[in-house]
Protein backbone atom coordinates (compact mmCIF):
# COMPACT_ATOMS: atom_id res chain seq x y z
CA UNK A 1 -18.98 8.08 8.58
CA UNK A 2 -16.41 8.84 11.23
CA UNK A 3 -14.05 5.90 12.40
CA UNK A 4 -10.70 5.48 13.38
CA UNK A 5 -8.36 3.02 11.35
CA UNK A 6 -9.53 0.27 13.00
CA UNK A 7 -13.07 0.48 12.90
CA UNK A 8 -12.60 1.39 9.05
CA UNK A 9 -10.25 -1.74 8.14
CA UNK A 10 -12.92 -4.01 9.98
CA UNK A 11 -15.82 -2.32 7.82
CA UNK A 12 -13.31 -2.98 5.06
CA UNK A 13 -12.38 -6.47 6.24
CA UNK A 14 -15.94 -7.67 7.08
CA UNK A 15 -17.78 -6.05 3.36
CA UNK A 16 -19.03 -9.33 1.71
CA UNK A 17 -19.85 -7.26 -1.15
CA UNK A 18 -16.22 -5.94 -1.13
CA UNK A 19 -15.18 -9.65 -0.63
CA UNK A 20 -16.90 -10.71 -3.68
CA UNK A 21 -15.83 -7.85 -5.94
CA UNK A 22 -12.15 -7.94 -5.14
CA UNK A 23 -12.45 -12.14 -5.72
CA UNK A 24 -14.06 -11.65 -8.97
CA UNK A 25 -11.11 -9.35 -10.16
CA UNK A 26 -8.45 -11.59 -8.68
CA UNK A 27 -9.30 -14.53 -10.78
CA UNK A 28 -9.30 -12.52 -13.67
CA UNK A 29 -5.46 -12.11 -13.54
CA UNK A 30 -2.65 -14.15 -15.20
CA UNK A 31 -1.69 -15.39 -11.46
CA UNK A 32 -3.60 -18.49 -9.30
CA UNK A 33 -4.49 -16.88 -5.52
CA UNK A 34 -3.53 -18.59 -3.16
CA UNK A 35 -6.37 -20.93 -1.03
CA UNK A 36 -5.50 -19.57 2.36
CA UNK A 37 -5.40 -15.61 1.76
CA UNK A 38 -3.14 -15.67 4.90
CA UNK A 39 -0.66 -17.90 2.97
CA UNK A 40 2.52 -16.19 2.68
CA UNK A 41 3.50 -14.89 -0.72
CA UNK A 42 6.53 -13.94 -2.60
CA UNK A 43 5.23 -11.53 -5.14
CA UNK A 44 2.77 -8.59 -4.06
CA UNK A 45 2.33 -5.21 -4.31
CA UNK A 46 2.71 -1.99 -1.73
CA UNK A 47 1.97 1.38 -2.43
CA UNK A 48 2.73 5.10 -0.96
CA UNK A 49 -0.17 7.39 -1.21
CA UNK A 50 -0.46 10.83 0.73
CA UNK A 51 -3.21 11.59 2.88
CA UNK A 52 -5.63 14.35 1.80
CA UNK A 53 -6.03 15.26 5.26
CA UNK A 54 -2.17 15.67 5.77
CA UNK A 55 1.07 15.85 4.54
CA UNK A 56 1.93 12.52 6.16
CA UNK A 57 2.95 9.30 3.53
CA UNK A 58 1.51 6.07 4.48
CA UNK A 59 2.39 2.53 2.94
CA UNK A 60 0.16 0.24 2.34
CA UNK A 61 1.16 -3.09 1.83
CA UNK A 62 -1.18 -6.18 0.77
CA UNK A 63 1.07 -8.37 3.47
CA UNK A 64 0.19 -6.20 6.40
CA UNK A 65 -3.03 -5.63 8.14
CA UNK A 66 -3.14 -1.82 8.13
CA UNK A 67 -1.22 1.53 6.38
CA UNK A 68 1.96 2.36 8.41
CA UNK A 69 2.55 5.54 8.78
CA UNK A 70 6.35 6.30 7.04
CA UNK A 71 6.72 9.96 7.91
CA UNK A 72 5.76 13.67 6.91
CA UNK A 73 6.72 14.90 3.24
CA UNK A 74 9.42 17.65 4.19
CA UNK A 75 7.39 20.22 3.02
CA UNK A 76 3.51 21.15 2.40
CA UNK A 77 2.89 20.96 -0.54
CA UNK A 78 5.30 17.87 -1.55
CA UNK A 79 3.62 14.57 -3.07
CA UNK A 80 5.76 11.23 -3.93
CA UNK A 81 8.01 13.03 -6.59
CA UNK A 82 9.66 15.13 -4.36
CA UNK A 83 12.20 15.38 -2.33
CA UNK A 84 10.49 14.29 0.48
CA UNK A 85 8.65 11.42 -1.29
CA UNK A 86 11.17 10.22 -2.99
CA UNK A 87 13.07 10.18 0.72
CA UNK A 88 10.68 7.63 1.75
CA UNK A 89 10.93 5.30 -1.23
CA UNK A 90 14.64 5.77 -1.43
CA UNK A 91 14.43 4.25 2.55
CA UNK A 92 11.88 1.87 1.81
CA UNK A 93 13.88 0.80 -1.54
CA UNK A 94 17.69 0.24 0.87
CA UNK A 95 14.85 -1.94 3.20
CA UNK A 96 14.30 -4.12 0.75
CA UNK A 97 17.50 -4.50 -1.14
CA UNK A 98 19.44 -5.01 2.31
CA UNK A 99 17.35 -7.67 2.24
CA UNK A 100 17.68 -9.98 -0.65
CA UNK A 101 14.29 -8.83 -1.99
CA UNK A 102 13.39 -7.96 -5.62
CA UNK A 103 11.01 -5.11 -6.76
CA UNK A 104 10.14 -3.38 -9.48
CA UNK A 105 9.15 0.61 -8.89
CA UNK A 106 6.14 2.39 -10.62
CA UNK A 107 4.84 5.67 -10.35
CA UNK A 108 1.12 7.18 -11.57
CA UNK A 109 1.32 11.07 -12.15
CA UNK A 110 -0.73 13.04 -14.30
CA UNK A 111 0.76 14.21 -17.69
């Protein structure tokens, strides 16, 4: 179905069956949710993921209410491993550290 960003975070945002799935699964976990899903939290998680229509990185980050857009992979071809991944998680990495924040790094790849 074609939509820009907006229209699909809204689908996204407004899915009550989404809603219920993703609730379901976040009680499963070892940590309480918060009450207010707006409630500011200290511990969350962000991911970079390449878009299969481009070689553009976005971020998307469970704080914020849609990907940002971080850049274009320096060459076509790249993914996160490269040099032009691993540019933008270098950056995003200095980010954080300049400021006071902790974070552990993982990466999925196939073996």
């Amino acid at each position: 179905m074609p939509m820009n960003s907006n229209e699909r975070a809204l689908t996204l945002e407004n899915s009550e069956e989404l809603e219920s799935i993703y609730a379901t699964a976040a009680i499963g976990g070892d940590t309480s949710a918060p009450a207010n899903a707006e409630d500011e939290v200290d511990f969350h998680y962000v991911c970079f993921v390449k878009s299969n229509k481009s070689d553009r990185i976005y971020e998307l980050d469970g704080d914020r209410r849609r990907a940002i857009n971080t850049g274009v992979l320096l060459a076509s071809g790249d993914d996160m491993l490269t040099e032009g991944g691993l540019r933008i998680v270098t950056e995003f990495m200095e980010r954080q550290m300049s400021n006071g924040s902790e974070f552990s790094l993982l990466a999925l790849v196939l073996d």
